[in-house]
Protein backbone atom coordinates (compact mmCIF):
# COMPACT_ATOMS: atom_id res chain seq x y z
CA UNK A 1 117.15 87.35 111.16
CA UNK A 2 113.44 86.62 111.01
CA UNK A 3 113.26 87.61 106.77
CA UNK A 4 110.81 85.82 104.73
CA UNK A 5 109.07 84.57 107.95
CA UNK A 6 106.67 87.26 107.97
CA UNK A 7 102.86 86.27 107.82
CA UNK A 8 101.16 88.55 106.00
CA UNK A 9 97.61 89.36 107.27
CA UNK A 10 96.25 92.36 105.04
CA UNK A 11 97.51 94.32 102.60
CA UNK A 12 97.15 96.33 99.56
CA UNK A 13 100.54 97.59 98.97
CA UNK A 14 102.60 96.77 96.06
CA UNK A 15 105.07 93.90 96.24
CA UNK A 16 108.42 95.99 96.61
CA UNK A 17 106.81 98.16 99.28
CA UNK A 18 105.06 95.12 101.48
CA UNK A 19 108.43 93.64 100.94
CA UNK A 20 110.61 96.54 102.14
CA UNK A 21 108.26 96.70 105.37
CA UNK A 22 108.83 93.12 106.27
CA UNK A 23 112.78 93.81 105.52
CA UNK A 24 112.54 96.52 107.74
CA UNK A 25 110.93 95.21 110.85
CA UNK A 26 113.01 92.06 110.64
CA UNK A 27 116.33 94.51 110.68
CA UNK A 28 114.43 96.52 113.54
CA UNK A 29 114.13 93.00 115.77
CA UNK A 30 118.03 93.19 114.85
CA UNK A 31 119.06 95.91 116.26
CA UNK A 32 116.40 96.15 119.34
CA UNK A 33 114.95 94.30 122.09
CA UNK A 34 111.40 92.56 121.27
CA UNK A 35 110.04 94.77 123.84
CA UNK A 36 111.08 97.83 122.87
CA UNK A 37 108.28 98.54 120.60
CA UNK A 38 109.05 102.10 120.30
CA UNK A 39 112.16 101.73 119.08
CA UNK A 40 110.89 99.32 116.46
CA UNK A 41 108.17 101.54 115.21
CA UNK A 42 110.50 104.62 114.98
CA UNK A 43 113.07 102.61 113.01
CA UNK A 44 110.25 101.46 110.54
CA UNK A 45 108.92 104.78 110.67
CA UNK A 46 112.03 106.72 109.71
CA UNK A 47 112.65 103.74 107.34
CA UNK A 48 109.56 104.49 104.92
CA UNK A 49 109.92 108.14 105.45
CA UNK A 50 113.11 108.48 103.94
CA UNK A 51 112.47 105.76 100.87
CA UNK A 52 108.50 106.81 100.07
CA UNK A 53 108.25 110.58 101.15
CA UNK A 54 106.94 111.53 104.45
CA UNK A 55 103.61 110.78 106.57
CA UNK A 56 104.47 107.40 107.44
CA UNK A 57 102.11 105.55 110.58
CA UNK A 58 103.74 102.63 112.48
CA UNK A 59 101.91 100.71 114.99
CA UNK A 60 104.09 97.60 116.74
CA UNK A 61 102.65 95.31 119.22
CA UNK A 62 101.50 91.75 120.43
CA UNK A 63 97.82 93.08 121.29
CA UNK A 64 96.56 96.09 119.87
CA UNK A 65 93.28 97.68 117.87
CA UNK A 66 93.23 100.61 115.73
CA UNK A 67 90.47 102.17 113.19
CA UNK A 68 92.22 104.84 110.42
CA UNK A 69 91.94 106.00 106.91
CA UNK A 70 94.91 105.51 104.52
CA UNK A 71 96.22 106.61 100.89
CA UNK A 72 95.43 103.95 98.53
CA UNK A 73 98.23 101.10 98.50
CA UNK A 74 99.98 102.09 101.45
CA UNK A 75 98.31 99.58 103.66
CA UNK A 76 100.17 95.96 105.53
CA UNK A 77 99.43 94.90 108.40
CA UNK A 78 101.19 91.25 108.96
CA UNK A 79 102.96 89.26 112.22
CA UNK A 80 106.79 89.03 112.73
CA UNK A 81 107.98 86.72 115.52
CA UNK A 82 105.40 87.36 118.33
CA UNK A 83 104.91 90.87 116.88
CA UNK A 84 102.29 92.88 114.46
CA UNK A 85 102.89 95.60 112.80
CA UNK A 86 100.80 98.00 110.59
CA UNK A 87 102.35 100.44 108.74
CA UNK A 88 100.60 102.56 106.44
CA UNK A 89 100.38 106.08 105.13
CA UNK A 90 97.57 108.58 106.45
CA UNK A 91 94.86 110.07 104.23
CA UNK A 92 92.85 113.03 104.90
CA UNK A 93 89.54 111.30 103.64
C-alpha cells in the first residue's frame, strides 16, 4: 500500500475528493501490475464515476503531456510510486 505517499502536484479539488483519488490509485497499484496503466486508469475511472456522477478523465503514466478544459474543482494531478496520474472531469468550455 502506497496511501498517504502521494505527492500532490496540482490541484483544485476539494479535500475528500483529492483524497479519494489518491485512495484509489494506491488500491489500483494493489490489484495491478505498475505497467498496466490501462488497467489503473479504468479502475480510477470507474471509481469516480460511480461515487461523483459520470464524465470522469483518467490519464496514468511515467511520461506524458496533455492540454484540456475541466469543471471547476475536479482537477489533481499528483505522483504515486513512479506513476502520475490526472484525473479530472471534462467541461464543454
Amino acid at each position: 500500500m502506497l496511501e498517504g505517499k502521494a505527492l500532490i502536484k496540482e490541484t483544485d479539488m476539494p479535500e475528500k475528493m483529492k483524497t479519494q483519488a489518491t485512495d484509489s490509485a494506491s488500491q489500483a497499484l494493489d490489484l495491478y501490475d505498475v505497467s498496466d496503466c490501462i488497467s489503473i486508469a479504468s479502475h480510477i475511472k470507474k471509481e469516480f464515476d460511480k461515487k461523483y456522477g459520470g464524465g470522469w478523465q483518467c490519464v496514468v503514466g511515467s511520461n506524458f503531456g496533455c492540454f484540456f478544459t475541466h469543471t471547476k474543482g475536479t482537477f489533481v494531478y499528483f505522483a504515486l510510486g513512479t506513476l502520475n496520474f490526472l484525473i479530472f472531469k471534462g467541461s464543454s468550455s
